[in-house]
PDB file of N, CA and C in Angstrom:
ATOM      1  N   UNK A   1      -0.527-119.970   0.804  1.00  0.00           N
ATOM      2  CA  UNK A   1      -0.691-119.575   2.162  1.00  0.00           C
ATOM      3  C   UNK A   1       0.680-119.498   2.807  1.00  0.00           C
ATOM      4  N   UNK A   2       0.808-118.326   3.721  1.00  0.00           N
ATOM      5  CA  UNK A   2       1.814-118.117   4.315  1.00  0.00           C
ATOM      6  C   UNK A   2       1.882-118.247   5.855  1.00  0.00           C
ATOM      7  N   UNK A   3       2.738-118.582   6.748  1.00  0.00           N
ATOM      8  CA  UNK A   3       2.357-118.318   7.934  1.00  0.00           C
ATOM      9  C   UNK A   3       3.024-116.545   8.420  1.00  0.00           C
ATOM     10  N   UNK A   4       2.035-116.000   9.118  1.00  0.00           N
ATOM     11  CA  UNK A   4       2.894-115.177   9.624  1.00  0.00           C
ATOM     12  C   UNK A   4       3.105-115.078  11.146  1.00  0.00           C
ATOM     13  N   UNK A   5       4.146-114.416  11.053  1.00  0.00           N
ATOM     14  CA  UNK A   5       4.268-114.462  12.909  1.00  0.00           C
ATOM     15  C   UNK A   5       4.506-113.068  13.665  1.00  0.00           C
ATOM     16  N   UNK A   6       4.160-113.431  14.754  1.00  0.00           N
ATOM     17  CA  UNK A   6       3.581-111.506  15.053  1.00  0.00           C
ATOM     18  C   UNK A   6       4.700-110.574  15.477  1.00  0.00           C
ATOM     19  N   UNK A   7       4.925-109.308  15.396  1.00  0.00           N
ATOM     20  CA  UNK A   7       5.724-108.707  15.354  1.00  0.00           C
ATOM     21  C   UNK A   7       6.397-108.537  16.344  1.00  0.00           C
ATOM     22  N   UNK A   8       7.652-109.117  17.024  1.00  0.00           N
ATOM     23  CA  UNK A   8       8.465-108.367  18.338  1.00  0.00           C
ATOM     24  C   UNK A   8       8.939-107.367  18.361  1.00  0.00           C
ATOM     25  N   UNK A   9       8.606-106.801  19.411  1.00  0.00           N
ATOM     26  CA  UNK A   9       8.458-105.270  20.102  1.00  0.00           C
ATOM     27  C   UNK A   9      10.198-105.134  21.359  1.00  0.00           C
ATOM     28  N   UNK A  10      10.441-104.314  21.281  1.00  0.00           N
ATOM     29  CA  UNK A  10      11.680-104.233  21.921  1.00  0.00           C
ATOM     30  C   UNK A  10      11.263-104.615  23.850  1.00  0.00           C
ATOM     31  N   UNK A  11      10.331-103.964  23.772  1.00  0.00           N
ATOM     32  CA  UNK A  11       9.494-103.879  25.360  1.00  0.00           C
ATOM     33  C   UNK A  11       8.487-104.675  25.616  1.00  0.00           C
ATOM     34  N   UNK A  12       8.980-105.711  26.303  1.00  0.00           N
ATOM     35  CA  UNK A  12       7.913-106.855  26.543  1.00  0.00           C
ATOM     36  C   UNK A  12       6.388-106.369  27.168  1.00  0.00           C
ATOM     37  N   UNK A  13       5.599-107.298  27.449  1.00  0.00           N
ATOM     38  CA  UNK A  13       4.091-106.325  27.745  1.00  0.00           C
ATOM     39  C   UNK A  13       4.302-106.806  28.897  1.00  0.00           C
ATOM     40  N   UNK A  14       3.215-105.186  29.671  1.00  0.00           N
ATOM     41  CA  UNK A  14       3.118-105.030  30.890  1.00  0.00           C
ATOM     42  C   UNK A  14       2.412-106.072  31.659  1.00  0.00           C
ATOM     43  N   UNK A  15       2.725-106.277  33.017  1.00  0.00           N
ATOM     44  CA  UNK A  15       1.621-107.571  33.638  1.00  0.00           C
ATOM     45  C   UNK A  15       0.469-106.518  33.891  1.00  0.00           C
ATOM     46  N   UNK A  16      -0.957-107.344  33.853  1.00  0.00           N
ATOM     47  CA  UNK A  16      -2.010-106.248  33.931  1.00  0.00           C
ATOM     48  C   UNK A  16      -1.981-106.482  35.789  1.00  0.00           C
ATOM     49  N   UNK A  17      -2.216-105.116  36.130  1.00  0.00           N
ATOM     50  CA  UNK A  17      -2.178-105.085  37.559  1.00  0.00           C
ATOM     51  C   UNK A  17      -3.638-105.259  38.330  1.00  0.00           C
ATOM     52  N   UNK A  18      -3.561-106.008  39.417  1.00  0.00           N
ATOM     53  CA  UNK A  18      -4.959-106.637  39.981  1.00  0.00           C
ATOM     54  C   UNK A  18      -5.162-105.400  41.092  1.00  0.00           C
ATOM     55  N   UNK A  19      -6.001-104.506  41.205  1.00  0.00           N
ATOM     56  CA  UNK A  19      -6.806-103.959  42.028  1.00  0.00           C
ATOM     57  C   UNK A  19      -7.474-104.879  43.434  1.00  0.00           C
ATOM     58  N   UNK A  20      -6.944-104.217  44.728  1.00  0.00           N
ATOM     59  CA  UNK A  20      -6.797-104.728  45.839  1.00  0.00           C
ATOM     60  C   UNK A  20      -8.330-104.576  46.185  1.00  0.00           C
ATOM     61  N   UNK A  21      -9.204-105.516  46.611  1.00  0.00           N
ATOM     62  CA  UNK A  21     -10.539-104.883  46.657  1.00  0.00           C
ATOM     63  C   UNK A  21     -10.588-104.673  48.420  1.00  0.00           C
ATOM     64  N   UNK A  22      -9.137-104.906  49.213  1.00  0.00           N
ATOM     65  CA  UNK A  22      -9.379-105.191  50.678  1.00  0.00           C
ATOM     66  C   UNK A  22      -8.824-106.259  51.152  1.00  0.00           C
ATOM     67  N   UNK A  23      -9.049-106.714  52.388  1.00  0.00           N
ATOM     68  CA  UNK A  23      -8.602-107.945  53.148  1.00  0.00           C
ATOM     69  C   UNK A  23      -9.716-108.981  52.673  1.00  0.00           C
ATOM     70  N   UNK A  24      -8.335-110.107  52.812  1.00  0.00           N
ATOM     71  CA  UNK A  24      -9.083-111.435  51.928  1.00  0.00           C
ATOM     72  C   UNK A  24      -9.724-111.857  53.044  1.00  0.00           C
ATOM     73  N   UNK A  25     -10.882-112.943  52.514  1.00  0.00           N
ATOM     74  CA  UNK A  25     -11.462-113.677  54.249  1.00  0.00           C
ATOM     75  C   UNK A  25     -13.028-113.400  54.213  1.00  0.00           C
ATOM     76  N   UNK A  26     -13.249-113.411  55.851  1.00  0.00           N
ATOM     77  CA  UNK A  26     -14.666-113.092  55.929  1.00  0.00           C
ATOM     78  C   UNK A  26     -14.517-111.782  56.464  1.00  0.00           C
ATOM     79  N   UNK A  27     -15.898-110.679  56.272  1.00  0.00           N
ATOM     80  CA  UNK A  27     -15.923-109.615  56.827  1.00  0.00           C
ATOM     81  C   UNK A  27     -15.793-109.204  58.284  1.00  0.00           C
ATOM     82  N   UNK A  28     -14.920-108.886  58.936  1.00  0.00           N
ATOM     83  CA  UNK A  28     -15.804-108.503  59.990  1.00  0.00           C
ATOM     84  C   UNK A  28     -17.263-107.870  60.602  1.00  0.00           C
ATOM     85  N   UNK A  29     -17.778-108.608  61.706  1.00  0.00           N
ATOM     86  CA  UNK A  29     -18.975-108.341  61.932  1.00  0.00           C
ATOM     87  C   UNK A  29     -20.022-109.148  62.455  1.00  0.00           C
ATOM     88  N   UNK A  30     -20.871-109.330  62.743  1.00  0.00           N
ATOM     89  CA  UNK A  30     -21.787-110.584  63.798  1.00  0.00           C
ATOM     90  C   UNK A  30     -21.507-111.753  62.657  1.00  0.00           C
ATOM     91  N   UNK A  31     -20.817-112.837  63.555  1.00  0.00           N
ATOM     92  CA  UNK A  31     -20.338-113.592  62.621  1.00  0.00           C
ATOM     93  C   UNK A  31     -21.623-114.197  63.259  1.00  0.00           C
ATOM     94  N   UNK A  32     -22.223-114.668  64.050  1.00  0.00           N
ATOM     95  CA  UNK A  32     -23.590-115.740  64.167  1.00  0.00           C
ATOM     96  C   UNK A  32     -24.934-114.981  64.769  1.00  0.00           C
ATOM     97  N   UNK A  33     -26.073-115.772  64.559  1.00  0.00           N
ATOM     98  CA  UNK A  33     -27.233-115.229  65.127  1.00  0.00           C
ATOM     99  C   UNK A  33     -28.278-116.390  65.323  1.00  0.00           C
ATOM    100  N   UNK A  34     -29.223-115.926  65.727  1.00  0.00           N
ATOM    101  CA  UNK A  34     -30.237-116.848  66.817  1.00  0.00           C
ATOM    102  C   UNK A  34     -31.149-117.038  65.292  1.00  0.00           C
ATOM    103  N   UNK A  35     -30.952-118.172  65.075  1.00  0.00           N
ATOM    104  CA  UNK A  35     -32.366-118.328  63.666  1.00  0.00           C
ATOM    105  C   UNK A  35     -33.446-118.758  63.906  1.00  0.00           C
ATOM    106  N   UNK A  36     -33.689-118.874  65.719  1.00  0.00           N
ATOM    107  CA  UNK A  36     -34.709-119.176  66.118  1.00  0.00           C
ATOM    108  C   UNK A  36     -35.744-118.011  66.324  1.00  0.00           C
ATOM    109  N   UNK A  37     -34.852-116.727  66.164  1.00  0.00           N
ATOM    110  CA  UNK A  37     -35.851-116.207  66.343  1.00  0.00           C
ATOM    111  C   UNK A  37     -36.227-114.875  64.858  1.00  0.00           C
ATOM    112  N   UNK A  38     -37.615-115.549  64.432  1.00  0.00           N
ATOM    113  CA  UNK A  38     -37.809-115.367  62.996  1.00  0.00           C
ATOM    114  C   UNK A  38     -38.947-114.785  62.726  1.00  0.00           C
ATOM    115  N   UNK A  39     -39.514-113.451  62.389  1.00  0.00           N
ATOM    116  CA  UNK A  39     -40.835-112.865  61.878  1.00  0.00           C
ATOM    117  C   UNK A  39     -41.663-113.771  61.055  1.00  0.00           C
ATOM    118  N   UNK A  40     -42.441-114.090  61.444  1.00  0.00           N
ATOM    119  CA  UNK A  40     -43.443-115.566  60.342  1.00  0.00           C
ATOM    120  C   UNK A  40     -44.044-113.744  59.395  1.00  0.00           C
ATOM    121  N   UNK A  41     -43.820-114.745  57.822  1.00  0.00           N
ATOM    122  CA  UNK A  41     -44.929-113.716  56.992  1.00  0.00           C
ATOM    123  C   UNK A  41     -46.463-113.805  56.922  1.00  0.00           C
ATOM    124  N   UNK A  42     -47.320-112.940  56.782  1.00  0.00           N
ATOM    125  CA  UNK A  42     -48.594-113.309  56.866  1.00  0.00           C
ATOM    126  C   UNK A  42     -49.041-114.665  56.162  1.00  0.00           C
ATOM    127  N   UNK A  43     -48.327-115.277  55.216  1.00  0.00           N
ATOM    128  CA  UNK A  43     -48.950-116.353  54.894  1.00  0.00           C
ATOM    129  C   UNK A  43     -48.222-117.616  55.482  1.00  0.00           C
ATOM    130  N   UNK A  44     -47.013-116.904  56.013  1.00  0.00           N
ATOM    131  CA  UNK A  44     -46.968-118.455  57.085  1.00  0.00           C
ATOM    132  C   UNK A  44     -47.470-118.478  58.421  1.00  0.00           C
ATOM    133  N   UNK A  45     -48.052-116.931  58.481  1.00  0.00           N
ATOM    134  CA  UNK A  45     -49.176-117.417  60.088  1.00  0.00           C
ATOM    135  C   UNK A  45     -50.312-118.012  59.808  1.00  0.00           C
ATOM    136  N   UNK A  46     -51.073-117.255  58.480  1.00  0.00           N
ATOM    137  CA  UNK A  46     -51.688-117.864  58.063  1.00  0.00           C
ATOM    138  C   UNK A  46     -52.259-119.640  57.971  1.00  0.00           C
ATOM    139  N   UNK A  47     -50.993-120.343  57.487  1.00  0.00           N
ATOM    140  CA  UNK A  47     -50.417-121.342  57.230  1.00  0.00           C
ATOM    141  C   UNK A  47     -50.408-122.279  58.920  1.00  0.00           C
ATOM    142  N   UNK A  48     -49.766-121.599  59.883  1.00  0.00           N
ATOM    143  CA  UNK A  48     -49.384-121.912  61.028  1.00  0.00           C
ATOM    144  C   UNK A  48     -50.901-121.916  61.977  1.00  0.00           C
ATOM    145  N   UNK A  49     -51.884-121.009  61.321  1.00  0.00           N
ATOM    146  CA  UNK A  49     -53.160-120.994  62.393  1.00  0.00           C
ATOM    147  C   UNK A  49     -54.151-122.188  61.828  1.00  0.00           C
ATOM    148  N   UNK A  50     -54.133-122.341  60.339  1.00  0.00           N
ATOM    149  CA  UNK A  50     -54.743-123.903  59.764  1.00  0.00           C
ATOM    150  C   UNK A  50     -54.276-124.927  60.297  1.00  0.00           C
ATOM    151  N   UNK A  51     -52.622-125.276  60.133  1.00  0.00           N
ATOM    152  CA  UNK A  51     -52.564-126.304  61.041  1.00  0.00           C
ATOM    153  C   UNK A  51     -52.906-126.544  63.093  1.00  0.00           C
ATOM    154  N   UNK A  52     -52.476-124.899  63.374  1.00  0.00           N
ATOM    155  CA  UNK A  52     -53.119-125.227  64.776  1.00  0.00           C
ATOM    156  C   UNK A  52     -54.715-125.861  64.817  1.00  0.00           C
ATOM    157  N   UNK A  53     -55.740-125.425  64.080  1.00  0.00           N
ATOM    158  CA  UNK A  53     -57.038-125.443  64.288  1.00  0.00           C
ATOM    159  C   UNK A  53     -56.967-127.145  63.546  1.00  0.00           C
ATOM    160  N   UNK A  54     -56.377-127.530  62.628  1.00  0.00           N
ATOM    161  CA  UNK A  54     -56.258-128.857  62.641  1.00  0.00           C
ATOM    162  C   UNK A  54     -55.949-129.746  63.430  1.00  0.00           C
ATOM    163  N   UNK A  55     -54.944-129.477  64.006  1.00  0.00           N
ATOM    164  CA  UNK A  55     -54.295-130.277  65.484  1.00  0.00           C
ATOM    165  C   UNK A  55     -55.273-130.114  66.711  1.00  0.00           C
ATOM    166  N   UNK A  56     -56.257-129.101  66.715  1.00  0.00           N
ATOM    167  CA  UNK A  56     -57.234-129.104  67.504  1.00  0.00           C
ATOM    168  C   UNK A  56     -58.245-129.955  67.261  1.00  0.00           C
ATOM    169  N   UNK A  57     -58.517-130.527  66.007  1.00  0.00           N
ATOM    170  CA  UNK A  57     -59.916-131.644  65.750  1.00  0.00           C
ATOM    171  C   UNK A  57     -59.080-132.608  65.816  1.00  0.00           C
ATOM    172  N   UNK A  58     -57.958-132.871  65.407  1.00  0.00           N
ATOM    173  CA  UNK A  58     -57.509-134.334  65.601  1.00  0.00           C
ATOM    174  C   UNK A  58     -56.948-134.497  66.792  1.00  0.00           C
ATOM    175  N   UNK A  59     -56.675-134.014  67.589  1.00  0.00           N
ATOM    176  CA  UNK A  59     -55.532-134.044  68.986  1.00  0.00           C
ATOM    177  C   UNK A  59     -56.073-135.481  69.743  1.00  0.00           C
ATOM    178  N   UNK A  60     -57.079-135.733  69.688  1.00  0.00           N
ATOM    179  CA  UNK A  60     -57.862-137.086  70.708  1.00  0.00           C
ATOM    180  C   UNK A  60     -57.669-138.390  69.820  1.00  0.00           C
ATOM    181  N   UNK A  61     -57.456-138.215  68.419  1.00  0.00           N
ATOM    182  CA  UNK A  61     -57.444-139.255  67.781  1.00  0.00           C
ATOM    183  C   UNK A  61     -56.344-139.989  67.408  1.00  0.00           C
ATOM    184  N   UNK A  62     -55.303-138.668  66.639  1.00  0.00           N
ATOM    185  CA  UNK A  62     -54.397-138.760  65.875  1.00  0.00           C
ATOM    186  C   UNK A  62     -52.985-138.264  66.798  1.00  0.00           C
ATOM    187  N   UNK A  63     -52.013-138.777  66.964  1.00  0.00           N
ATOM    188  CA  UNK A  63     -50.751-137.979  66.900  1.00  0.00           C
ATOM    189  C   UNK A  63     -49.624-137.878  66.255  1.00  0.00           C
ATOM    190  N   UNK A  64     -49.695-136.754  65.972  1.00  0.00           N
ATOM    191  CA  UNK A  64     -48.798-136.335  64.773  1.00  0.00           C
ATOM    192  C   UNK A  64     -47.230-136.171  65.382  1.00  0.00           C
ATOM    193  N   UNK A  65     -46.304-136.823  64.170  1.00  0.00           N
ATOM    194  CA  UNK A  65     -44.853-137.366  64.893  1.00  0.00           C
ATOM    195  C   UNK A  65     -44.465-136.594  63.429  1.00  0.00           C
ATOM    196  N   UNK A  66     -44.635-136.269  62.551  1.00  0.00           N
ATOM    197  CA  UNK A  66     -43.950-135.437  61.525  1.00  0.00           C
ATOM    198  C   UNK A  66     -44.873-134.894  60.466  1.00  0.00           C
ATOM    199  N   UNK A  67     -44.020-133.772  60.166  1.00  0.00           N
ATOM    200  CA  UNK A  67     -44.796-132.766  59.197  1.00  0.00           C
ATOM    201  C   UNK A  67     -43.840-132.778  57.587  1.00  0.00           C
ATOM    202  N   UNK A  68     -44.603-133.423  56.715  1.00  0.00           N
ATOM    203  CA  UNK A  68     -43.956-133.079  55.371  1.00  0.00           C
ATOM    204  C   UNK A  68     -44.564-131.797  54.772  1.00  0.00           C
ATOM    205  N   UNK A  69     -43.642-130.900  53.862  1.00  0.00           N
ATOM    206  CA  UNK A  69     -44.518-129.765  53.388  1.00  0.00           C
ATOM    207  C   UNK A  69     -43.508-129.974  52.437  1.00  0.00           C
ATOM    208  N   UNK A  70     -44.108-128.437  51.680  1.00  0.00           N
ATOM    209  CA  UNK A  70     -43.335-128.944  50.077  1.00  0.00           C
ATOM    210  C   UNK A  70     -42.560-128.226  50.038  1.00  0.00           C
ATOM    211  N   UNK A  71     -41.224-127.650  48.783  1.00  0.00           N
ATOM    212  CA  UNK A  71     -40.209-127.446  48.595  1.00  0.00           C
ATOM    213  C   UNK A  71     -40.389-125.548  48.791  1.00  0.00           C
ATOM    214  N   UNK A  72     -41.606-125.301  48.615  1.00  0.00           N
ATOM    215  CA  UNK A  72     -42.054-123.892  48.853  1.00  0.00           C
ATOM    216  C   UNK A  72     -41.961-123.519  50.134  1.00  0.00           C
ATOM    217  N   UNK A  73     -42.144-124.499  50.901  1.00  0.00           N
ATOM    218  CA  UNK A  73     -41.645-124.045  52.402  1.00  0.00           C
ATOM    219  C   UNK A  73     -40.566-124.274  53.219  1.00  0.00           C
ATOM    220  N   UNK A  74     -39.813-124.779  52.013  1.00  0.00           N
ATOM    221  CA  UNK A  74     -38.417-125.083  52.730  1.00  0.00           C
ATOM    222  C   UNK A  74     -37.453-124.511  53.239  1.00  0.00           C
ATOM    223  N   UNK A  75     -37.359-123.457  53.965  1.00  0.00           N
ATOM    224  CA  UNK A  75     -36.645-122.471  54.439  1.00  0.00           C
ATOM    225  C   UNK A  75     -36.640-122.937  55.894  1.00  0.00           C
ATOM    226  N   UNK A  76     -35.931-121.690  56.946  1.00  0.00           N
ATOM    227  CA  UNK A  76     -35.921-121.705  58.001  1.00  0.00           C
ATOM    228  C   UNK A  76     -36.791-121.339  58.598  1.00  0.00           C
ATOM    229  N   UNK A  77     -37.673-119.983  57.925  1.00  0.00           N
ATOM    230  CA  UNK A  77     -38.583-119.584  58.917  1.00  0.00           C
ATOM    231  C   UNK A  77     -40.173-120.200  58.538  1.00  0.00           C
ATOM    232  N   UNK A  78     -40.387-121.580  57.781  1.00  0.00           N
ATOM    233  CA  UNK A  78     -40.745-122.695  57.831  1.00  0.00           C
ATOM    234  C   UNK A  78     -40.751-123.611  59.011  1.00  0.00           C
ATOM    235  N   UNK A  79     -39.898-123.872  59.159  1.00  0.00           N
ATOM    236  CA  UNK A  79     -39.164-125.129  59.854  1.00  0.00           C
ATOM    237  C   UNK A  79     -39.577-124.585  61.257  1.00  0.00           C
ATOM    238  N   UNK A  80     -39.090-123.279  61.408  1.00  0.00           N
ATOM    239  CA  UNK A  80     -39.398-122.410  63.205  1.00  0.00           C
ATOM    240  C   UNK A  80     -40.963-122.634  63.265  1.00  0.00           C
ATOM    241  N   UNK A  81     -41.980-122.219  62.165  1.00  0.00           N
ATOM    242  CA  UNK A  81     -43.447-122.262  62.160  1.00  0.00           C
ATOM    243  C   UNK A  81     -43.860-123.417  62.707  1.00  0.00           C
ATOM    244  N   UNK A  82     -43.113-124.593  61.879  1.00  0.00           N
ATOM    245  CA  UNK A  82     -44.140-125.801  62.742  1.00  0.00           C
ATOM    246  C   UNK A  82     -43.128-126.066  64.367  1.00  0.00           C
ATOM    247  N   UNK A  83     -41.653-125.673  64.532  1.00  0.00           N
ATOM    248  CA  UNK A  83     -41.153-125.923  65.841  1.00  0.00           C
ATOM    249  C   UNK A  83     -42.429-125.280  66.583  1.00  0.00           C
ATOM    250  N   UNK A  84     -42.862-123.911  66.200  1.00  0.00           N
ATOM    251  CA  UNK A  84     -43.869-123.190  67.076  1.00  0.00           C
ATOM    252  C   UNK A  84     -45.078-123.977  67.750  1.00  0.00           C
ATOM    253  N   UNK A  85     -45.466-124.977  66.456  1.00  0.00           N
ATOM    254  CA  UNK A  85     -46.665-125.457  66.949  1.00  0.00           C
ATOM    255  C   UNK A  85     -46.622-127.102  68.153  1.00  0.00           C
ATOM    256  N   UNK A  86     -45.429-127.455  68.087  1.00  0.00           N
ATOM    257  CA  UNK A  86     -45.154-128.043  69.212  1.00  0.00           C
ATOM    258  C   UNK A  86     -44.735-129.157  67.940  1.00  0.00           C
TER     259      UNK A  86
END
């Protein structure tokens, strides 16, 4: 076994050149918005009219101080659904 070693070239290699895609940063453009205000999908009105009609049989008995739901509704326009219901 031999080692070999690779051939030098009179002209060193080129740097590969990086393509400018633009200004670095954030885009310009509505940097904020109101996330309060959110289209419920039919199955979270859905969702939102069961618990109203629930809170209507229990309202004299029970008061409700928090809502757990599961990881499927964990979004924002979740979170606005039950703000909705008080």
């Amino acid at each position: 076994m031999e080692q070999i070693e690779p051939k030098h070239t009179d002209n060193p290699p080129e740097a590969p050149q990086q393509k400018s895609s633009g200004k670095r940063g954030r885009p310009k453009g509505r940097k904020n918005r109101n996330r309060c205000d959110v289209v419920l999908t039919p199955y979270l009105r859905f969702v939102q009219e069961t618990i109203n009609g629930l809170l209507k049989l229990i309202a004299e008995h029970v008061k409700v101080m928090y809502f757990v739901y599961d990881g499927a509704f964990g979004h924002n326009d979740a979170l606005q659904m039950v703000r909705q219901l008080g």
